[in-house]
Protein backbone atom coordinates (compact mmCIF):
# COMPACT_ATOMS: atom_id res chain seq x y z
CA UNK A 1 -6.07 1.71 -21.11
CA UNK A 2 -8.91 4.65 -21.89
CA UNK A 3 -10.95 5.27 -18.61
CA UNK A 4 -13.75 6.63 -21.06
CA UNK A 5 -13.79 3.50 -23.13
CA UNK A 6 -17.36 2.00 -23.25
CA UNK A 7 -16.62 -1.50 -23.51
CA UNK A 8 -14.42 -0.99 -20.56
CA UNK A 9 -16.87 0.25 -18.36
CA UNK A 10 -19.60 -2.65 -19.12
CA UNK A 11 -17.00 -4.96 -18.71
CA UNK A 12 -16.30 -3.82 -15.48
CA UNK A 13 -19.81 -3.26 -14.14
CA UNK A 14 -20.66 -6.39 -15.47
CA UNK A 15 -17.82 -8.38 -14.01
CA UNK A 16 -18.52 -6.60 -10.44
CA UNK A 17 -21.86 -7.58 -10.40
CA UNK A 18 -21.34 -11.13 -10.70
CA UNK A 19 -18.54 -11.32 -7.97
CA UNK A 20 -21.14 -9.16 -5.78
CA UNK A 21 -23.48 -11.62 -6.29
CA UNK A 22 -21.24 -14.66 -5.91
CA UNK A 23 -19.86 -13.08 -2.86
CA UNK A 24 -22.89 -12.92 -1.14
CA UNK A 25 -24.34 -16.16 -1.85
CA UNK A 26 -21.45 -17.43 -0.58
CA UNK A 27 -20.98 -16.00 2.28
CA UNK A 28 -17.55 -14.34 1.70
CA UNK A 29 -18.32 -10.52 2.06
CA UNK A 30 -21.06 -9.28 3.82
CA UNK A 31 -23.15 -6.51 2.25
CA UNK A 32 -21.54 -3.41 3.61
CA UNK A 33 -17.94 -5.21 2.06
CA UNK A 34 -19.63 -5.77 -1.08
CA UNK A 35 -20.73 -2.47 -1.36
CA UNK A 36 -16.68 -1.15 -0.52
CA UNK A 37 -15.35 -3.66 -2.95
CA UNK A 38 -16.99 -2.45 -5.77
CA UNK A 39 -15.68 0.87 -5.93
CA UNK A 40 -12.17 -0.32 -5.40
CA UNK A 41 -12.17 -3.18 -7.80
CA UNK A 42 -13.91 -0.68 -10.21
CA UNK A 43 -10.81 1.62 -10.26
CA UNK A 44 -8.63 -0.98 -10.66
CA UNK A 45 -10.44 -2.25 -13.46
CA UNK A 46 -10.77 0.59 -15.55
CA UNK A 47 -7.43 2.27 -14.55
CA UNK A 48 -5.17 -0.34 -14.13
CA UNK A 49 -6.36 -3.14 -16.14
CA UNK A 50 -7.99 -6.48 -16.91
CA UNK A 51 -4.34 -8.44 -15.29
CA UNK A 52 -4.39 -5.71 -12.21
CA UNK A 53 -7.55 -6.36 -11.69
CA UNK A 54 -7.14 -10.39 -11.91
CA UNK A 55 -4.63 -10.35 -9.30
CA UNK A 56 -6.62 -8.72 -6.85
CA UNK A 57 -9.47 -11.19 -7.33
CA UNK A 58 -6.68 -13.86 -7.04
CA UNK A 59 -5.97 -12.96 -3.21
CA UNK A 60 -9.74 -12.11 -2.70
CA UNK A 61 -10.63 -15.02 -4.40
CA UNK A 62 -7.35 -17.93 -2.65
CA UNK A 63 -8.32 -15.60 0.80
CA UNK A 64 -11.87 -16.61 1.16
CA UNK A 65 -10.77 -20.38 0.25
CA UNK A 66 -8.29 -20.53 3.04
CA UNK A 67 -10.71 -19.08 5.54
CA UNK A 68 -13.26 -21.64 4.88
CA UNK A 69 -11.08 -24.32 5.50
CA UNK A 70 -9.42 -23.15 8.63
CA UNK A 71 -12.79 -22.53 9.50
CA UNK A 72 -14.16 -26.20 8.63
CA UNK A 73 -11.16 -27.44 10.23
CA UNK A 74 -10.46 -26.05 13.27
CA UNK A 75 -13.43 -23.07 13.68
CA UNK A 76 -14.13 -19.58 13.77
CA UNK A 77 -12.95 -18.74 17.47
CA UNK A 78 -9.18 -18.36 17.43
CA UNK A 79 -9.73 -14.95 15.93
CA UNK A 80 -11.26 -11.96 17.18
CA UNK A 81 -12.33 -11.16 13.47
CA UNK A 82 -15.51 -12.27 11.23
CA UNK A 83 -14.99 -14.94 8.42
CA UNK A 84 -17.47 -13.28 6.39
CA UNK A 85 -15.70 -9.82 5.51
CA UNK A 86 -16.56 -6.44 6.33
CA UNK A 87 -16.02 -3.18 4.84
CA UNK A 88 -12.98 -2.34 6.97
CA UNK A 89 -10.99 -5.79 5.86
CA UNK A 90 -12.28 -4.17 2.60
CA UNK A 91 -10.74 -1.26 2.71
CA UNK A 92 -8.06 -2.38 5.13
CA UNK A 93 -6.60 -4.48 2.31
CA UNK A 94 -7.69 -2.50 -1.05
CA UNK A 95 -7.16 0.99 -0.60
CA UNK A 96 -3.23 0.84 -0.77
CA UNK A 97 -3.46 -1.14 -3.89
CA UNK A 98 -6.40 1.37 -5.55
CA UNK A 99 -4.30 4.35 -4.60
CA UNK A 100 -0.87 3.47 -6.91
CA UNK A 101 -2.63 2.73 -9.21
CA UNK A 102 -4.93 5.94 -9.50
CA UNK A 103 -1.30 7.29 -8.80
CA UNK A 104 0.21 6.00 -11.68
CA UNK A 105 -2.87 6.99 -13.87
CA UNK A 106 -2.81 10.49 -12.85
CA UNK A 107 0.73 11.07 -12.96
CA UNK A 108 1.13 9.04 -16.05
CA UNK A 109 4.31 7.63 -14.17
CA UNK A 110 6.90 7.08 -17.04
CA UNK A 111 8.54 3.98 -15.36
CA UNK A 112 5.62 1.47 -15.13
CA UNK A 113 7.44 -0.93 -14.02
CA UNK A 114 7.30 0.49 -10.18
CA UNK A 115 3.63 0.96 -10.71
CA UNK A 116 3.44 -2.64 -11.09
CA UNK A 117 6.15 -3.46 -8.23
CA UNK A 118 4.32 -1.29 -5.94
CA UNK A 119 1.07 -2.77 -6.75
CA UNK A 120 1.88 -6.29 -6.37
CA UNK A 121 4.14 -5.77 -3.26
CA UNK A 122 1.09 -4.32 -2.10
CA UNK A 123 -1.51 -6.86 -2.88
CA UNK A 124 1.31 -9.53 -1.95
CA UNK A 125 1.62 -8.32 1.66
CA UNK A 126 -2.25 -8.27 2.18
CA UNK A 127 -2.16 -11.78 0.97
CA UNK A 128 0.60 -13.26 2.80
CA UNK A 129 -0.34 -11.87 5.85
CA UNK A 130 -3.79 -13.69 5.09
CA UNK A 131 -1.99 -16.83 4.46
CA UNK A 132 0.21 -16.49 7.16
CA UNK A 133 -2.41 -16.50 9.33
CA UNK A 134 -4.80 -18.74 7.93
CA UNK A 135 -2.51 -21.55 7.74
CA UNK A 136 -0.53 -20.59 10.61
CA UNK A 137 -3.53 -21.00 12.89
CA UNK A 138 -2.92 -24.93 11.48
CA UNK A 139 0.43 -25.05 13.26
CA UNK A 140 -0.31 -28.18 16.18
CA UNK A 141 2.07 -25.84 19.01
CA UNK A 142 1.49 -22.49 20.47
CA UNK A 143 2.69 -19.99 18.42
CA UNK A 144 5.37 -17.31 19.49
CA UNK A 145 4.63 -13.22 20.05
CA UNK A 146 7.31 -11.85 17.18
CA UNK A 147 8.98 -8.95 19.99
CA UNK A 148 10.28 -11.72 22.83
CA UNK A 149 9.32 -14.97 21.18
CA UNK A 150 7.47 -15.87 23.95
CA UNK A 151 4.33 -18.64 23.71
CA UNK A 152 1.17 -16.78 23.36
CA UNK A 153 -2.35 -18.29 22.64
CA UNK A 154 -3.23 -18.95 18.74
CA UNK A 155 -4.72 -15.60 17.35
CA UNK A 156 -2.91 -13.29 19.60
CA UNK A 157 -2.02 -9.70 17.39
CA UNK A 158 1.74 -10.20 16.58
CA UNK A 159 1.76 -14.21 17.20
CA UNK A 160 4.04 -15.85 14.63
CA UNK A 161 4.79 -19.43 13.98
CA UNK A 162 6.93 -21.58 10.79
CA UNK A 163 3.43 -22.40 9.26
CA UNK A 164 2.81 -18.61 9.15
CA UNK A 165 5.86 -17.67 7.10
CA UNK A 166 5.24 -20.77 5.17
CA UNK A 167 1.79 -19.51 4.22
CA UNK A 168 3.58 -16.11 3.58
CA UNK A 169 6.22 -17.34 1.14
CA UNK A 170 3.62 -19.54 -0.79
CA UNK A 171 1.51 -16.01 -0.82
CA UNK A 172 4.29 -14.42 -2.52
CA UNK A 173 5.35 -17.47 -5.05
CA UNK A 174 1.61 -17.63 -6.01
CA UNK A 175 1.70 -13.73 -6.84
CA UNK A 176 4.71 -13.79 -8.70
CA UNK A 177 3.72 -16.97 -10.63
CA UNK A 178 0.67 -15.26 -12.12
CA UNK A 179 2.07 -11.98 -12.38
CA UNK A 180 4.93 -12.96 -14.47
CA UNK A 181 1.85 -15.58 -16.47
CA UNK A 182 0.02 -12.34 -16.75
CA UNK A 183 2.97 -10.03 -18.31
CA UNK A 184 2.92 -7.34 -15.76
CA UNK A 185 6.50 -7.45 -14.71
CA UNK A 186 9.48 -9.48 -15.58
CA UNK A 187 11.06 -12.50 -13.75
CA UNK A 188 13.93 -9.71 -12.78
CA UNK A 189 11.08 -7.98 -10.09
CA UNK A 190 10.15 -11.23 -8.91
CA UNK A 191 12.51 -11.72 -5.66
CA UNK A 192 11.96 -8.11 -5.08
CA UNK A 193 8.00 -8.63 -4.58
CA UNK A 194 8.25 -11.31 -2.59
CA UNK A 195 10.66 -9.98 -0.25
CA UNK A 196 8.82 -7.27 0.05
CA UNK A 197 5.90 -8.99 0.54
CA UNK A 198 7.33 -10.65 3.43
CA UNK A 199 8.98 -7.73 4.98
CA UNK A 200 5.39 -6.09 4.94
CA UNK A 201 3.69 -8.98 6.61
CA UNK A 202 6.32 -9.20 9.11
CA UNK A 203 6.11 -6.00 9.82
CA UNK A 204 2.20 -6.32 10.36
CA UNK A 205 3.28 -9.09 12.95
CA UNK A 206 5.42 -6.08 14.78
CA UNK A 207 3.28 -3.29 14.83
CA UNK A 208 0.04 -5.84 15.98
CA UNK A 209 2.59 -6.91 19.24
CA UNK A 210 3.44 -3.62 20.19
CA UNK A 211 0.96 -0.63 19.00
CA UNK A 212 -2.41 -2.88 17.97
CA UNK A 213 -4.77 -2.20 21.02
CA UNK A 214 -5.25 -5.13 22.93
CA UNK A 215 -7.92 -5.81 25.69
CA UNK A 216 -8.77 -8.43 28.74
CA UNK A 217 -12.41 -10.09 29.27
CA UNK A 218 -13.39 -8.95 32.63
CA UNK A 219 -15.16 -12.41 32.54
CA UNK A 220 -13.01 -14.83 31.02
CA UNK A 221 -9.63 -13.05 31.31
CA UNK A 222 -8.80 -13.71 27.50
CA UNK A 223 -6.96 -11.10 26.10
CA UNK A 224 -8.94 -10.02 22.84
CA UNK A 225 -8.67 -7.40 19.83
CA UNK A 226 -12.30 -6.67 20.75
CA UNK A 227 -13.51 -3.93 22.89
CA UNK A 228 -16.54 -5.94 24.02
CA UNK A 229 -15.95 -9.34 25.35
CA UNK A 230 -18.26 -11.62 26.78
CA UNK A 231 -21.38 -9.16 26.68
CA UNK A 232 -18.99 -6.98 28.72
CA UNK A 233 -16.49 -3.79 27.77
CA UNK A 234 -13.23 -5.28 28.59
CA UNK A 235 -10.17 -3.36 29.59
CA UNK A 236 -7.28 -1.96 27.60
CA UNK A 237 -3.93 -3.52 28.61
CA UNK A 238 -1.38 -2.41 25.83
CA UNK A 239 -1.80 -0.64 21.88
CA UNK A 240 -3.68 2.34 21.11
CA UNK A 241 -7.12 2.21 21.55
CA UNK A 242 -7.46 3.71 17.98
CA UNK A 243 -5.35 1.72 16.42
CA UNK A 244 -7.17 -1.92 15.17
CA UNK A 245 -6.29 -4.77 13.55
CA UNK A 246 -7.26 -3.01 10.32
CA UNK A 247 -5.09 -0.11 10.52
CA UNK A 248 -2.33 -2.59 10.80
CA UNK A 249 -3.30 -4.08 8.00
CA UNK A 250 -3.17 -0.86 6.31
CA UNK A 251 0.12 0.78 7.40
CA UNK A 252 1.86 -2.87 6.68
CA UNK A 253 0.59 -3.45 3.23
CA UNK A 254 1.75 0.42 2.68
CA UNK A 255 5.21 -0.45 4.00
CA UNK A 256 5.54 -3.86 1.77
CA UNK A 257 4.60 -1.21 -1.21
CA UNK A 258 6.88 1.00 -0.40
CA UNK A 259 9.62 -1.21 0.51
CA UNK A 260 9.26 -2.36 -3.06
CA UNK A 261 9.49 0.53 -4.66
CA UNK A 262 12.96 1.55 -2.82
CA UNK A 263 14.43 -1.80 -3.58
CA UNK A 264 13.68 -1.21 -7.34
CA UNK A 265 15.55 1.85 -7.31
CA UNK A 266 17.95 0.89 -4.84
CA UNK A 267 19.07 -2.59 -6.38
């Protein structure tokens, strides 16, 4: 695909505007996100490619849907996170993705194959840790903190539960389904992605139990994500302060991209 193609470039200005638009009527991104989405989906767009580009809008798209209906079904409090995205779920889940493949373009990788792997591992991992938790905030018991399995209160960093991988794996299927529909990899990379995809959100589960900075309400007592609780700065109990659920998000979707990648040339 030529960068400098004309037609390209409308297309994707065009086709940006009207998910801007339809993102903020509905409530989906608010206007700082839609103003970090467009650069990423622009790059993807006009470096990667009309499918590349479909797949992220896929897991944006199936994202926002499940968060509306855990949200009509059982609310907006069990997570210390807006429904309406900002610009650091944004970037927290695009800029992995955008970087292989301004990677590949630049380095004019000759096997595009692991472009592909690594992009859809990627943008797998971002979406089945959505799903995971989306539909794992569904499951009727208290869920289980992934280091000692122990019951911890629904939304707690590193919580998981059988609904969660359940949302995970149907993450990954969905991925590979329209990836393969699509034609950017074969039916051969298919177990590899999802694997992958599942090792990444797992490991997001990990590193939000044991490094994610957690705090307690001075007023209620709940432990919370949030530095501010209640009207009131809470105090740090475990994590680094620095590190948020966003940099998680980040450094897991990396590792389910990489992860990819060695398996490919591993396997």
């Amino acid at each position: 695909m030529s960068f400098f193609n004309p037609l390209i470039q409308l297309e994707a200005l065009v086709t940006l505007a009207l998910i801007s638009i339809i993102s903020l009527r509905l409530r989906i991104l608010d206007r700082k996100g839609v103003l970090a989405s467009i650069p990423i989906g622009y790059i993807i767009f006009t470096l990667g490619g009309v499918e590349y580009f479909i797949m992220l809008l896929l897991f944006f798209g199936l994202s926002s849907i499940a968060t509306k209906i855990r949200v009509k079904k059982i609310g907006a409090n069990f997570l210390e996170k807006d429904w309406v995205r900002s610009w650091r779920n944004v970037l927290a889940n695009g800029l992995i993705p955008a970087s292989i493949i301004i990677s590949g373009y630049l380095s004019q990788v000759p096997c595009k194959s692991l472009v592909a792997i690594g992009y859809l591992a990627a943008v797998g991992t971002a979406f089945a840790d959505t799903l995971a938790t989306e539909i794992g905030l569904l499951y009727p018991k208290k869920p289980r903190l992934i280091t000692n399995l122990k019951q911890v209160v629904k939304g707690t960093p590193g919580a998981i539960s059988p609904y969660g991988y359940i949302g995970g794996i149907l993450a990954g299927l969905i991925i590979c389904a329209f990836s393969y529909g699509l034609g950017i990899t074969d039916i051969s990379a298919l177990p590899t992605i999802i694997a992958a995809s599942l090792i990444g959100m797992t490991i997001d589960s990990v590193l939000g139990a044991t490094i994610q900075a957690k705090y307690r309400c001075v007023i209620c007592g709940r432990i919370t994500e949030s530095r501010v609780h209640c009207g009131e700065r809470a105090d740090k109990v475990s994590g680094f302060e620095f590190v948020n659920t966003h940099i998680v998000n980040l450094m897991a979707i990396f590792a389910g991209s990489l992860i990819s990648i060695a398996l490919t040339i591993w396997i």
